[in-house]
Protein backbone atom coordinates (compact mmCIF):
# COMPACT_ATOMS: atom_id res chain seq x y z
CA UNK A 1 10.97 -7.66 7.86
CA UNK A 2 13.65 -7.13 10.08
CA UNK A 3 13.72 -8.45 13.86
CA UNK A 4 16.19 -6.01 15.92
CA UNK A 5 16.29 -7.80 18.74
CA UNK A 6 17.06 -11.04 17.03
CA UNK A 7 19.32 -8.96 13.92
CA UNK A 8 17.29 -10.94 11.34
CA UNK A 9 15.66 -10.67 8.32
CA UNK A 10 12.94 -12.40 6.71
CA UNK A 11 10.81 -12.39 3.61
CA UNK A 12 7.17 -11.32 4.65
CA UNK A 13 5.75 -11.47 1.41
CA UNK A 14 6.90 -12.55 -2.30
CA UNK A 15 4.74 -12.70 -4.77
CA UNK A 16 6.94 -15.48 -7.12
CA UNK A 17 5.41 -17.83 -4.59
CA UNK A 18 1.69 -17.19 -3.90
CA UNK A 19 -0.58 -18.17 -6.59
CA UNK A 20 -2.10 -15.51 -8.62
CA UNK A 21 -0.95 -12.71 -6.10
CA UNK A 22 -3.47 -10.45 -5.32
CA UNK A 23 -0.06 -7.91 -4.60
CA UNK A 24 2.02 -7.13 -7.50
CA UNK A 25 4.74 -4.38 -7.92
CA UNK A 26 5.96 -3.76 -4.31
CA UNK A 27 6.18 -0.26 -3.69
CA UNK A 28 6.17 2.27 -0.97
CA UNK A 29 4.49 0.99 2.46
CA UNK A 30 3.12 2.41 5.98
CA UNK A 31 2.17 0.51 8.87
CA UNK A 32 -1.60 1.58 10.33
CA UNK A 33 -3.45 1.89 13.34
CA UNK A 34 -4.26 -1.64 13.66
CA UNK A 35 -0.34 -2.71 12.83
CA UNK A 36 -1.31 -3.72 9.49
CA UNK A 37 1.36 -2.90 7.05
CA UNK A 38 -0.04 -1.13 3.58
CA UNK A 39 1.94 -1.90 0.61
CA UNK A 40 1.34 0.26 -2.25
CA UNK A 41 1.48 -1.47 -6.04
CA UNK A 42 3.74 0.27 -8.62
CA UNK A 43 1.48 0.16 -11.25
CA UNK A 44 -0.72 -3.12 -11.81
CA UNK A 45 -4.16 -2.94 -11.09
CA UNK A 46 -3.39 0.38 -8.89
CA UNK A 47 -4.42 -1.25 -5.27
CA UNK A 48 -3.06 -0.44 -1.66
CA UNK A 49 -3.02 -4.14 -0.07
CA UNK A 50 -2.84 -4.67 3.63
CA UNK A 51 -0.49 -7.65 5.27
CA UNK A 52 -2.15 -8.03 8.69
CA UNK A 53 -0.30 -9.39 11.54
CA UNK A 54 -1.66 -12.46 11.02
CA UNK A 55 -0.46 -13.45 7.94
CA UNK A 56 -3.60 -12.46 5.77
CA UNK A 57 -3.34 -10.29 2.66
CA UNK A 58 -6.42 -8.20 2.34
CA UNK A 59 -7.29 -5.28 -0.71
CA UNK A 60 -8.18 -2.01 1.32
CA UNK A 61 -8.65 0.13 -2.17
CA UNK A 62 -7.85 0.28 -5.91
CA UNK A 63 -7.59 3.23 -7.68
CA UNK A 64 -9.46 3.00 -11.41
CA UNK A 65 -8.78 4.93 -14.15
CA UNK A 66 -5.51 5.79 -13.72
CA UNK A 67 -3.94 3.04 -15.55
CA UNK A 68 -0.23 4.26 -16.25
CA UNK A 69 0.71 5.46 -12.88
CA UNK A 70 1.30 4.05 -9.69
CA UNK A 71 0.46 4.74 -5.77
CA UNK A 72 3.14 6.63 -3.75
CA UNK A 73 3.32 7.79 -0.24
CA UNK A 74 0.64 6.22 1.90
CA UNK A 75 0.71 7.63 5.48
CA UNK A 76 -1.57 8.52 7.95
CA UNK A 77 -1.91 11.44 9.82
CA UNK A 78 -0.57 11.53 13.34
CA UNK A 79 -4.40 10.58 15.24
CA UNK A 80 -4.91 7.73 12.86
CA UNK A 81 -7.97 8.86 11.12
CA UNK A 82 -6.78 10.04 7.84
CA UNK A 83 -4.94 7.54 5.57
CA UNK A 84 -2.98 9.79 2.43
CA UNK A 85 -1.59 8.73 -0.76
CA UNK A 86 -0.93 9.89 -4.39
CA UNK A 87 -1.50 9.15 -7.74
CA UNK A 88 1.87 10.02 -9.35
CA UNK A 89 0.72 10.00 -12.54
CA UNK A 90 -2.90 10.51 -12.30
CA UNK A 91 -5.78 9.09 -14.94
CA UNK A 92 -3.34 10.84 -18.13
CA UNK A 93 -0.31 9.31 -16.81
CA UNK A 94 1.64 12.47 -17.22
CA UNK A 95 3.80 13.18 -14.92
CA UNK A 96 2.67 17.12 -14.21
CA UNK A 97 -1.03 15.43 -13.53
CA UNK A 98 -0.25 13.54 -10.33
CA UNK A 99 -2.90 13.66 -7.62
CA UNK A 100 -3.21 13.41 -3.48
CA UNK A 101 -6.25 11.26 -2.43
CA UNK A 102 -7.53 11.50 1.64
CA UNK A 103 -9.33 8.56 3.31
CA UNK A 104 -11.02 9.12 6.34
CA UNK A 105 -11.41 6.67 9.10
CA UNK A 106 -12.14 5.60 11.16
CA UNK A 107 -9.39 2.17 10.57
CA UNK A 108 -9.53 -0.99 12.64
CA UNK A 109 -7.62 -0.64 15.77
């Protein structure tokens, strides 16, 4: 996390020191409505895992069946209301069989 006002950086999360992490394989991220920031796994058990702004770390969704791929890309749209991310592998883990998933809202605010 970097501070820009203060020019520092800290650690926010790390999961070599929390006890059977519920967040493995840091990925791609987006920040949501609420100021939540959604960290997408690179594989593992396939979840998008919220780190709220107060320090909890909360699953928001897992994607099953599509055990050698990962999440990419979460976003939402511009109004908030539609959270998007991929599959880049999808459920045959080739890489030709990727697939875009939309949640609709609406999120905590």
């Amino acid at each position: 996390m970097y501070d820009v006002s203060n020019e520092e950086i800290t650690i926010l999360y790390d999961d070599d020191f929390v006890p059977d992490p519920i967040l493995k394989g840091v990925d791609s991220l987006t920040v949501s409505p609420r100021g939540d920031i959604l960290v997408a796994e690179d594989g593992d058990d396939m979840q998008l895992v919220a780190l709220t702004p107060n320090g909890a770390i909360e699953p928001v969704l897992q994607i099953i069946g599509h055990i050698d791929s990962e999440i990419t890309g979460p976003a939402f749209d511009p109004s908030g209301t539609r959270l998007y991310f991929s599959s880049q592998r999808g459920a045959t883990g080739l890489g030709q069989d990727g697939v875009t998933f939309e949640v609709t809202g609406p999120f905590p605010t």
